[in-house]
C-alpha atoms as a PDB file:
ATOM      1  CA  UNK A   1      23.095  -9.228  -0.167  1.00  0.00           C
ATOM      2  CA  UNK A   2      25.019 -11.378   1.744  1.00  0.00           C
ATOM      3  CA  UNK A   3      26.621 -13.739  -0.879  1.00  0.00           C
ATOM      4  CA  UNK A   4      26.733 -14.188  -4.178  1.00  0.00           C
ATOM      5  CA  UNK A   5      23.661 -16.124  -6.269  1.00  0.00           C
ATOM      6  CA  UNK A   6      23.444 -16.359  -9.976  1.00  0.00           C
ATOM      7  CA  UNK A   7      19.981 -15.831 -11.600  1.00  0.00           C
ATOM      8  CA  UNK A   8      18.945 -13.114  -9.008  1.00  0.00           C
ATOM      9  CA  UNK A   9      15.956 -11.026 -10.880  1.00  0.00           C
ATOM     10  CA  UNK A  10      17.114  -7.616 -10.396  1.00  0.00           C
ATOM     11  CA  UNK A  11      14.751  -5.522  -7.920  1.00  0.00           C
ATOM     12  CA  UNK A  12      14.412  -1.662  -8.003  1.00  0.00           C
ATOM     13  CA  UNK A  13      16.903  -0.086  -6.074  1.00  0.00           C
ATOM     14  CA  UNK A  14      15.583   2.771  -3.476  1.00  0.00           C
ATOM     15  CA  UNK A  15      13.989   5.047  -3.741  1.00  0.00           C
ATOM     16  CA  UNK A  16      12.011   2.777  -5.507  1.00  0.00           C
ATOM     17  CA  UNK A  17       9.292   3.954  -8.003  1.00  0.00           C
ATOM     18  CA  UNK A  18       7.867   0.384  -8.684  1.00  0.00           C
ATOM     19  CA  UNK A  19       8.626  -3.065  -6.913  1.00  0.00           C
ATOM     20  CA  UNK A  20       7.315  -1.004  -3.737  1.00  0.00           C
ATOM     21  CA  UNK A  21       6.519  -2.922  -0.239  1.00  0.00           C
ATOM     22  CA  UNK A  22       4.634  -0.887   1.861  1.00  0.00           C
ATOM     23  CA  UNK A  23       3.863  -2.352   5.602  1.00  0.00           C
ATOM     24  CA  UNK A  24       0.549  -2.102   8.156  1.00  0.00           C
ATOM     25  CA  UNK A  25       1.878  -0.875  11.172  1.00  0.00           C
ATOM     26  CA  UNK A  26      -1.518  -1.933  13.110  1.00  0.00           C
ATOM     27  CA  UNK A  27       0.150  -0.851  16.618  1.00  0.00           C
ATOM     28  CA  UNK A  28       4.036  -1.539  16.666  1.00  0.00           C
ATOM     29  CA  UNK A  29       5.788  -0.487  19.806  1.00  0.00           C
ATOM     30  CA  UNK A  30       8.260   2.049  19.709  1.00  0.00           C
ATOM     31  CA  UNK A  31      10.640  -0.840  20.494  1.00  0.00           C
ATOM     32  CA  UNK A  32       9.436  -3.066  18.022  1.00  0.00           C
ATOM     33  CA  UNK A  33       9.275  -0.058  15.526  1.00  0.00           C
ATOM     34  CA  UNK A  34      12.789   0.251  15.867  1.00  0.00           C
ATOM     35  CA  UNK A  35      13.361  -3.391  15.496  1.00  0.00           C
ATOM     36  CA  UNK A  36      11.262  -3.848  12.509  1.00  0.00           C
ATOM     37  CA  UNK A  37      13.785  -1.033  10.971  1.00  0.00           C
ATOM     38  CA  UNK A  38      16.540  -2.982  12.106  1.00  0.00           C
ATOM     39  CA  UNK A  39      16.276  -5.761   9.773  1.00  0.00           C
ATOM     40  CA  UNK A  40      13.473  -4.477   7.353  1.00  0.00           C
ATOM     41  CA  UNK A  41      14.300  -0.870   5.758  1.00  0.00           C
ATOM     42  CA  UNK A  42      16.420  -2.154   2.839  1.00  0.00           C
ATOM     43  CA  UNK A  43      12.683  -3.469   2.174  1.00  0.00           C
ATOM     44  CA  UNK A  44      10.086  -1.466   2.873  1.00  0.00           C
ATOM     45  CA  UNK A  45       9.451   1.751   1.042  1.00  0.00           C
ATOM     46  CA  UNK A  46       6.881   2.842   3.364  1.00  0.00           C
ATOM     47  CA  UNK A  47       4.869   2.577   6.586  1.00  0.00           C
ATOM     48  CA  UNK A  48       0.817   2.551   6.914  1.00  0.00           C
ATOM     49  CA  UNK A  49      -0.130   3.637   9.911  1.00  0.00           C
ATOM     50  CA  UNK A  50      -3.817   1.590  10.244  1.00  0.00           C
ATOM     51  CA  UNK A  51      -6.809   3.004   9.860  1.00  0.00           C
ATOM     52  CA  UNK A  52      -7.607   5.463  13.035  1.00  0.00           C
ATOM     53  CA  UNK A  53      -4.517   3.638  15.144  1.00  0.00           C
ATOM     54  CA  UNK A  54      -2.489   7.025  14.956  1.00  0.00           C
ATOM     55  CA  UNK A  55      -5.269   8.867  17.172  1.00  0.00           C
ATOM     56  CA  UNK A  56      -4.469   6.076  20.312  1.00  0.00           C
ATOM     57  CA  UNK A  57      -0.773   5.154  19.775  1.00  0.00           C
ATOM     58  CA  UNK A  58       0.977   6.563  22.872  1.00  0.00           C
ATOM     59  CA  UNK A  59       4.504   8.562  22.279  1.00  0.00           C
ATOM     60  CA  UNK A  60       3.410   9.013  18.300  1.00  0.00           C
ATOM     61  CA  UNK A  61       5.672  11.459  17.788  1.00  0.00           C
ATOM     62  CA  UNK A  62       8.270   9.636  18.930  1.00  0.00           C
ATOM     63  CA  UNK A  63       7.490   6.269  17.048  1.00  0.00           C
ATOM     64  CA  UNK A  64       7.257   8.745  13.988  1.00  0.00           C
ATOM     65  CA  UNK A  65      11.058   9.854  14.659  1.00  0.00           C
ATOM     66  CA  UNK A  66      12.143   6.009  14.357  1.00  0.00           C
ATOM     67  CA  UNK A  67      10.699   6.162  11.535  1.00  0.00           C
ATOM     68  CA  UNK A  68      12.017   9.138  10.421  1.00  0.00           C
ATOM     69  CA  UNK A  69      15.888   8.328  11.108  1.00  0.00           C
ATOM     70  CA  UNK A  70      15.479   5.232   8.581  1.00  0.00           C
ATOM     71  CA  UNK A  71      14.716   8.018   6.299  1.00  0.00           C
ATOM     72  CA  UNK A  72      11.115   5.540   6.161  1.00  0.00           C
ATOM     73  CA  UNK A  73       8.182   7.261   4.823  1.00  0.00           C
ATOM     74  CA  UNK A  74       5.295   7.454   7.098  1.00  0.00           C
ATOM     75  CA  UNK A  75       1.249   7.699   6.882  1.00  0.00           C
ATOM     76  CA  UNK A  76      -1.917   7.458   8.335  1.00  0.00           C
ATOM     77  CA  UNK A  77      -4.373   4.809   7.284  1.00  0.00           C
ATOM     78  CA  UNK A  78      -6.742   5.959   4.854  1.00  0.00           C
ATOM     79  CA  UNK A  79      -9.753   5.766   7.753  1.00  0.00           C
ATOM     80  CA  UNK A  80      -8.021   8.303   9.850  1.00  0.00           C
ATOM     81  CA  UNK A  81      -8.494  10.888   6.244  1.00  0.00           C
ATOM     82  CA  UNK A  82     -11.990   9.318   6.432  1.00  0.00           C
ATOM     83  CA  UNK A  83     -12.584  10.205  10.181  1.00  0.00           C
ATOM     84  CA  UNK A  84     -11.741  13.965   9.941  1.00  0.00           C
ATOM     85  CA  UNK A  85     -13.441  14.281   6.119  1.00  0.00           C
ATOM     86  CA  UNK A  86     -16.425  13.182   7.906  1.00  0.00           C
ATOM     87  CA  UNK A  87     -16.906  15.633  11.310  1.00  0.00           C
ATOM     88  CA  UNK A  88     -15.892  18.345   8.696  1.00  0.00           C
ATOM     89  CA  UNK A  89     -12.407  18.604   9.559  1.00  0.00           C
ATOM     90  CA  UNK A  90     -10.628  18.348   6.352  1.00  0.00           C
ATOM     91  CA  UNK A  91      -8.217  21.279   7.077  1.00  0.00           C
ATOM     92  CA  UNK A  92      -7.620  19.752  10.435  1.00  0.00           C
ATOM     93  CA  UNK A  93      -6.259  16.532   8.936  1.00  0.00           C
ATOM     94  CA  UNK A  94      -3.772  18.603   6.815  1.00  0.00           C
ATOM     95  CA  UNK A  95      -2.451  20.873   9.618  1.00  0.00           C
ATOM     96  CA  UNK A  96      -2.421  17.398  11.516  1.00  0.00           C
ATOM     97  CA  UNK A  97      -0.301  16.017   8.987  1.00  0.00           C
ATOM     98  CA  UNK A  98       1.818  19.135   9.226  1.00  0.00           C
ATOM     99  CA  UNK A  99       2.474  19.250  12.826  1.00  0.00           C
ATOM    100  CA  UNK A 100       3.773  15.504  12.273  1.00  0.00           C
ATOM    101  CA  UNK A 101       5.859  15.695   9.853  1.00  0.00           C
ATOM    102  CA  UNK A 102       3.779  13.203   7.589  1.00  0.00           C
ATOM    103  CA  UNK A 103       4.260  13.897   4.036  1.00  0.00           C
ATOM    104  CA  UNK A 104       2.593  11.109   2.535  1.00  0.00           C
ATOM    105  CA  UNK A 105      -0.888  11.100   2.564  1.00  0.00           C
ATOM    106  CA  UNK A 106      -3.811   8.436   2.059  1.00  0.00           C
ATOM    107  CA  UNK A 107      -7.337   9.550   0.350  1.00  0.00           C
ATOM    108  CA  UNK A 108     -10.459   6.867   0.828  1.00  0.00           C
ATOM    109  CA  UNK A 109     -13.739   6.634   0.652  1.00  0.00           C
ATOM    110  CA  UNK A 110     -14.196   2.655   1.805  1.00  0.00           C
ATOM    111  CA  UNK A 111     -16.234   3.441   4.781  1.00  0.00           C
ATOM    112  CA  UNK A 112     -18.034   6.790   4.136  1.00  0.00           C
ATOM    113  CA  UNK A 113     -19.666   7.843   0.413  1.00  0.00           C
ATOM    114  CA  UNK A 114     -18.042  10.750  -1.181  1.00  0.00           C
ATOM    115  CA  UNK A 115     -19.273  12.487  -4.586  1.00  0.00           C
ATOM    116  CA  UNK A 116     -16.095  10.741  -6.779  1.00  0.00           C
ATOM    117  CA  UNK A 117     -15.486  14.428  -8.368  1.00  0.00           C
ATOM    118  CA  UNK A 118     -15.332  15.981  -4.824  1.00  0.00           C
ATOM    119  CA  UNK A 119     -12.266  13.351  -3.804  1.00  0.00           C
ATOM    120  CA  UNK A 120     -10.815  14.177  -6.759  1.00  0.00           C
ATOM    121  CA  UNK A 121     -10.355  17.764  -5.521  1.00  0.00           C
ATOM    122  CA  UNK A 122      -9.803  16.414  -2.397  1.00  0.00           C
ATOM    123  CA  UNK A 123      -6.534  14.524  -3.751  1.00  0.00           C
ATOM    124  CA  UNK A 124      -5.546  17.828  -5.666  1.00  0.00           C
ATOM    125  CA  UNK A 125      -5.590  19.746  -3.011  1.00  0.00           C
ATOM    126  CA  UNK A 126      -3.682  17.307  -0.790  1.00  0.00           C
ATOM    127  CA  UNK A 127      -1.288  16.943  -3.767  1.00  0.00           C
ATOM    128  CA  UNK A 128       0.011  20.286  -2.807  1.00  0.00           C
ATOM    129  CA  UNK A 129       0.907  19.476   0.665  1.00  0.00           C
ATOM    130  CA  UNK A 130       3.100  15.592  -0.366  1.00  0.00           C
ATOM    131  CA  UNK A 131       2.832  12.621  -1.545  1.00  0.00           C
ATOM    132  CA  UNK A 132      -1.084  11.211  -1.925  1.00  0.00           C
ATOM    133  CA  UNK A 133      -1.686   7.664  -2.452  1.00  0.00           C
ATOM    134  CA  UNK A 134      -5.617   7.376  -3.167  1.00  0.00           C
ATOM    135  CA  UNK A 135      -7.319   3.964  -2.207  1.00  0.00           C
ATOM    136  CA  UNK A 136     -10.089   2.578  -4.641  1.00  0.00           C
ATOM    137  CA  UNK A 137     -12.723   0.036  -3.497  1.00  0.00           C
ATOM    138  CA  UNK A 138     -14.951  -0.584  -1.138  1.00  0.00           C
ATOM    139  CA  UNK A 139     -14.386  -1.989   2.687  1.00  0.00           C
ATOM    140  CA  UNK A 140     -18.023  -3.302   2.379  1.00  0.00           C
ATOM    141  CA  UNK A 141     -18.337  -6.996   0.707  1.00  0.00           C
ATOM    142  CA  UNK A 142     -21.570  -6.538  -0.464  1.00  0.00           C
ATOM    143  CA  UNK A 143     -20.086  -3.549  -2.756  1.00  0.00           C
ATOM    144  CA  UNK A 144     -19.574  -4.846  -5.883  1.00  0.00           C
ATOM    145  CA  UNK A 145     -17.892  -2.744  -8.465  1.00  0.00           C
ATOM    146  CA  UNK A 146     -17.582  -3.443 -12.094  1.00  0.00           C
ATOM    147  CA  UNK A 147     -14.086  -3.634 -13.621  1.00  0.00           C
ATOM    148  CA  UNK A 148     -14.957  -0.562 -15.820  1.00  0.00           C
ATOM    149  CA  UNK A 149     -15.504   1.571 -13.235  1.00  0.00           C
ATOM    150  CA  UNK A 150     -12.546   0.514 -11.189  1.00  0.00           C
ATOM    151  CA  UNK A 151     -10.227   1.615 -14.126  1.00  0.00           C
ATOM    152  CA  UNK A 152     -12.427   4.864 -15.090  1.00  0.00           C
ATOM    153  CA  UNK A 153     -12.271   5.644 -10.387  1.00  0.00           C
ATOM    154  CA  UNK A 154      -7.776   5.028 -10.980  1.00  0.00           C
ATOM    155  CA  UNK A 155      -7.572   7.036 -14.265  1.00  0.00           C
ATOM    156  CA  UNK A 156      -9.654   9.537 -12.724  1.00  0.00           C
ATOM    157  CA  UNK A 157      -7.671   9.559  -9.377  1.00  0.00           C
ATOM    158  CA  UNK A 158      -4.285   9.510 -10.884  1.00  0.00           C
ATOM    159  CA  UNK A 159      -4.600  12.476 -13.090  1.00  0.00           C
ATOM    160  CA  UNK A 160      -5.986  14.608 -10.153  1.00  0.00           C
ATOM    161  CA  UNK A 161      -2.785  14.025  -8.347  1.00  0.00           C
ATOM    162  CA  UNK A 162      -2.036  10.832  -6.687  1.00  0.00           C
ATOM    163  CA  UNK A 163       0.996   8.828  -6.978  1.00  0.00           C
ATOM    164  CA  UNK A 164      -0.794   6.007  -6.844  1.00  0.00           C
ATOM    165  CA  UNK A 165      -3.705   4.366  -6.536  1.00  0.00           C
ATOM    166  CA  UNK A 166      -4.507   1.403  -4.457  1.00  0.00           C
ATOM    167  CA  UNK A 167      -6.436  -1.724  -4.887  1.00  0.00           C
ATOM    168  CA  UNK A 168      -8.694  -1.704  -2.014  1.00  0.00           C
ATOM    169  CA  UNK A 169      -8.474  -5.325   0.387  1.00  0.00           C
ATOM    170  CA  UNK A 170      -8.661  -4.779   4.038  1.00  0.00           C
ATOM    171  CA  UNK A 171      -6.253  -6.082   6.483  1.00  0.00           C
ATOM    172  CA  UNK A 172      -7.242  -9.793   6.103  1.00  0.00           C
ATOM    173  CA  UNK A 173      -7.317  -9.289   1.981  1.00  0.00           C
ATOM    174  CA  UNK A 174     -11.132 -10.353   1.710  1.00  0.00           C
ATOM    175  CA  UNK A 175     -13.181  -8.012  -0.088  1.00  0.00           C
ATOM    176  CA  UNK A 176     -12.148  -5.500  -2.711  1.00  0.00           C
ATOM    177  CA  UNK A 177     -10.360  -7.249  -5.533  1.00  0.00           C
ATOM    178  CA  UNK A 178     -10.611 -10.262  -3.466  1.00  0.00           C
ATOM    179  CA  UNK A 179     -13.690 -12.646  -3.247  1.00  0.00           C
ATOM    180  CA  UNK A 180     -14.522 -13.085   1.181  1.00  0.00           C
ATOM    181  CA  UNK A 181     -12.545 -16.409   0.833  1.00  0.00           C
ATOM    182  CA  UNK A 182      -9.384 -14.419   0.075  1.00  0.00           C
ATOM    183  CA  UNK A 183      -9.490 -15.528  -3.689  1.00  0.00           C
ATOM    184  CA  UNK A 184      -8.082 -13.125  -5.976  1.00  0.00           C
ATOM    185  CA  UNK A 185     -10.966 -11.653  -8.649  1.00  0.00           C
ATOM    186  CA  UNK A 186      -8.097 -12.646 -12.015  1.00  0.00           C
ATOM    187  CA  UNK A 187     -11.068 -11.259 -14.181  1.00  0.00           C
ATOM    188  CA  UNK A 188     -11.108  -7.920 -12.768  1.00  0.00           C
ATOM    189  CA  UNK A 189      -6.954  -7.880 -12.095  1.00  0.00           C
ATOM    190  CA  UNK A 190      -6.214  -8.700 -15.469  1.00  0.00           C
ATOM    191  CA  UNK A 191      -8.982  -5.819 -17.026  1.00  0.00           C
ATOM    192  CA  UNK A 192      -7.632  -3.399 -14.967  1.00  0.00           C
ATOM    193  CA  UNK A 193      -4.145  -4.179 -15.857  1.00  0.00           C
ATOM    194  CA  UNK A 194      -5.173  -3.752 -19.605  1.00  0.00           C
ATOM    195  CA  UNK A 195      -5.811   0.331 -19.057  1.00  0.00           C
ATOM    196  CA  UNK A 196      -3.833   0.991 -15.856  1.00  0.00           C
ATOM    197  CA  UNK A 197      -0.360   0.393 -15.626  1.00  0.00           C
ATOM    198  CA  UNK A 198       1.140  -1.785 -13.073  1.00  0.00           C
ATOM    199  CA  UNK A 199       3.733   0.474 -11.640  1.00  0.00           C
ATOM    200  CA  UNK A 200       1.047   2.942 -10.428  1.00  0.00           C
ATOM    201  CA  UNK A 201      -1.301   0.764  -8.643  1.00  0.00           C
ATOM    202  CA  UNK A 202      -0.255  -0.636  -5.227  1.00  0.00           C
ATOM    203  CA  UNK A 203      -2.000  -4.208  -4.864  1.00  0.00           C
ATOM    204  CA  UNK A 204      -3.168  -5.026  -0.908  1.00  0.00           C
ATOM    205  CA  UNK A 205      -2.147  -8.470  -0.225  1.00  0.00           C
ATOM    206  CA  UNK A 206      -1.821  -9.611   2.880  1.00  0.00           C
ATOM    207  CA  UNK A 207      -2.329 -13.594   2.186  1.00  0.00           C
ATOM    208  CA  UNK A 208       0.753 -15.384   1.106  1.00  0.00           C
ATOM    209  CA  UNK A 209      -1.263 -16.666  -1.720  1.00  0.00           C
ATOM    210  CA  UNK A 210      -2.103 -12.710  -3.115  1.00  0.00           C
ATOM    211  CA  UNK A 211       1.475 -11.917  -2.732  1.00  0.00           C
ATOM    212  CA  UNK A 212       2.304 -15.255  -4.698  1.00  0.00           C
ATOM    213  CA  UNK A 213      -0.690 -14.619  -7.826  1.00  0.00           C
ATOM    214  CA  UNK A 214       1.057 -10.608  -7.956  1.00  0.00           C
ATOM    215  CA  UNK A 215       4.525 -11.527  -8.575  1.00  0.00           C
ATOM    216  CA  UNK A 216       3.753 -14.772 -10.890  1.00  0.00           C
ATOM    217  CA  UNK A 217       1.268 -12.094 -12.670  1.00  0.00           C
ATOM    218  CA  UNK A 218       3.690  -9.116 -13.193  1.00  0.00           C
ATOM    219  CA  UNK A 219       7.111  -9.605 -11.875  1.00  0.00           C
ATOM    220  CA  UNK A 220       9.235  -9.273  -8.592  1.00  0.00           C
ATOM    221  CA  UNK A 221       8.914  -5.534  -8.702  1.00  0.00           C
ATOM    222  CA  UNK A 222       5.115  -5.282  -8.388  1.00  0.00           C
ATOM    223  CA  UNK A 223       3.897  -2.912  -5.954  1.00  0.00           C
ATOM    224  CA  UNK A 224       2.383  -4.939  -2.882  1.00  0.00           C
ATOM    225  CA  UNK A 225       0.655  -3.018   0.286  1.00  0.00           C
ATOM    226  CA  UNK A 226      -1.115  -3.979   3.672  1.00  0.00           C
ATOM    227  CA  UNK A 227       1.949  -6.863   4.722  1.00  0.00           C
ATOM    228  CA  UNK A 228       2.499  -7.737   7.671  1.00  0.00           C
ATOM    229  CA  UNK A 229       5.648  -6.554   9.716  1.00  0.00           C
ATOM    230  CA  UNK A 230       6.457 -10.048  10.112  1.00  0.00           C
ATOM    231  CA  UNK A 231       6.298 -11.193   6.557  1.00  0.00           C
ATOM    232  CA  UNK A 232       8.881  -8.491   5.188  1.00  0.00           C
ATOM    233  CA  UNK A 233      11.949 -10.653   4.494  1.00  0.00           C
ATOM    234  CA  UNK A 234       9.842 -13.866   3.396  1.00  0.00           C
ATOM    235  CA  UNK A 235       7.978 -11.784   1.544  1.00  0.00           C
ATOM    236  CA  UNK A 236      11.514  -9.931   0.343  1.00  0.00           C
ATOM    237  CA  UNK A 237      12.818 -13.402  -0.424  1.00  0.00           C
ATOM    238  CA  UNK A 238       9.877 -14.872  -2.386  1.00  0.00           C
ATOM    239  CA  UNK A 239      10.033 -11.801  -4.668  1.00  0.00           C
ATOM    240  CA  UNK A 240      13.264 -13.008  -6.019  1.00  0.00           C
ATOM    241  CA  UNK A 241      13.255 -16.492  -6.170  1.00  0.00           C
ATOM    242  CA  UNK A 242      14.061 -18.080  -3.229  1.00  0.00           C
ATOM    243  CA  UNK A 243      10.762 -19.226  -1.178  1.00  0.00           C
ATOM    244  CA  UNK A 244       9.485 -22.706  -2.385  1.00  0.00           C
ATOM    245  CA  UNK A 245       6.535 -21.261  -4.445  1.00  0.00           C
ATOM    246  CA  UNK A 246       8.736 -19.071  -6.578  1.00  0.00           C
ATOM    247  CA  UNK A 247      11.794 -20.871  -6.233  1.00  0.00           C
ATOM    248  CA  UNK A 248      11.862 -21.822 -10.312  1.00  0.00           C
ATOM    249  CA  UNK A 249      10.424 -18.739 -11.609  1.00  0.00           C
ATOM    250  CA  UNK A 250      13.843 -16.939 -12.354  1.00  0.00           C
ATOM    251  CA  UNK A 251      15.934 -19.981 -13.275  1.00  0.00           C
ATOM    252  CA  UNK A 252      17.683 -20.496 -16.619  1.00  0.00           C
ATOM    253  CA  UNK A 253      15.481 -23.173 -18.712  1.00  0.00           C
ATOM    254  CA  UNK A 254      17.214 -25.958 -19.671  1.00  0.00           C
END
């Protein structure tokens, strides 16, 4: 940091197990790839490529290597896995993520259906190849799952081999855990929370006000995904205390 501050919560230091920040990359420049590293890789942990943008980014592999040289984990949204699973080219999108150099790897199933035992295997195979995060929830609104099923989709999804799982949102964080009004769903946060611990779920908040209800919730090292290039050191900052809305939450009570 750049001076000193008393009553600083401590964050995780990288490579960070918990307290993760991982960014959308929704169709950075190489430029502003690079630029983003600049001031940003002290804290981010890793780098969503969005949903299919990979296929239509000119010069990917060398956006990848900026990537790369900030020793910044890279991976391609969870649609892209969809995309290939779909047209029956499953062992495409590995050798894909092979010729890339992309070890991390996302499994979904928010905009096809897939038997829940056969993306299990699908996540245990991948398992073998890197790093698998495995998203849970549905991109459609009008899906509704129950908070029992949400934990029994993680536990299951977690013991076949992901590193995490992750709480489904969208981009603009309105469906999934959240109501279409951006409103977090405490009811079903708080259930899951009471079988699924914290530091292997990655929470998709891309409102201010998600970010805000995580770290009030569970702490400045909660894991928080889909943010916003732009947000990364106000969202750095509010983690520990010094944004307006979290500004008291760490001092000494007098």
């Amino acid at each position: 940091m750049n001076f000193n501050l008393s009553q600083i919560p401590e964050r995780t230091a990288k490579p960070r197990k918990n307290g993760i920040t991982m960014v959308m990359d929704k169709g950075l420049s190489i430029e502003e790839s690079r630029n983003l590293m600049s001031v940003g890789a002290p804290h981010i942990d890793v780098v969503k490529l969005g949903f299919g943008t990979s296929f239509v980014t000119p010069n990917l592999r060398e956006k990848l290597e900026v990537y790369r040289s900030f020793d910044m984990p890279v991976y391609f949204g969870g649609t892209l896995f969809e995309a290939f699973l779909i047209r029956g080219q499953f062992e495409d999108y590995i050798q894909v993520c092979k010729d890339f150099g992309v070890s991390y790897m996302e499994v979904s199933d928010g905009s096809i259906t897939i038997d829940h035992n056969e993306k299990c295997k699908y996540i245990e195979i991948l398992s073998k190849h890197g790093v698998v995060l495995s998203e849970v929830g549905s991109k459609d609104a009008a899906t509704i799952i129950p908070p029992y099923k949400w934990i029994e989709l993680m536990r299951a999804e977690l013991n076949a081999g992901s590193a995490y799982v992750i709480a489904e949102a969208r981009e603009a964080g309105n469906v999934g855990i959240y109501r279409g009004t951006g409103e977090v769903r405490e009811g079903l946060v708080q259930e899951i929370l009471t079988q699924i611990p914290a530091e292997n779920i990655i929470w998709e908040a891309p409102q201010k006000a998600q970010q805000l209800y995580f770290l009030q919730l569970i702490g400045c090292n909660v894991n928080l995904g889909n943010i916003a290039p732009s947000e990364i050191i106000a969202l750095e900052a509010m983690r520990i205390g010094l944004r307006g809305d979290t500004f008291t939450m760490y001092l000494d009570k007098k």
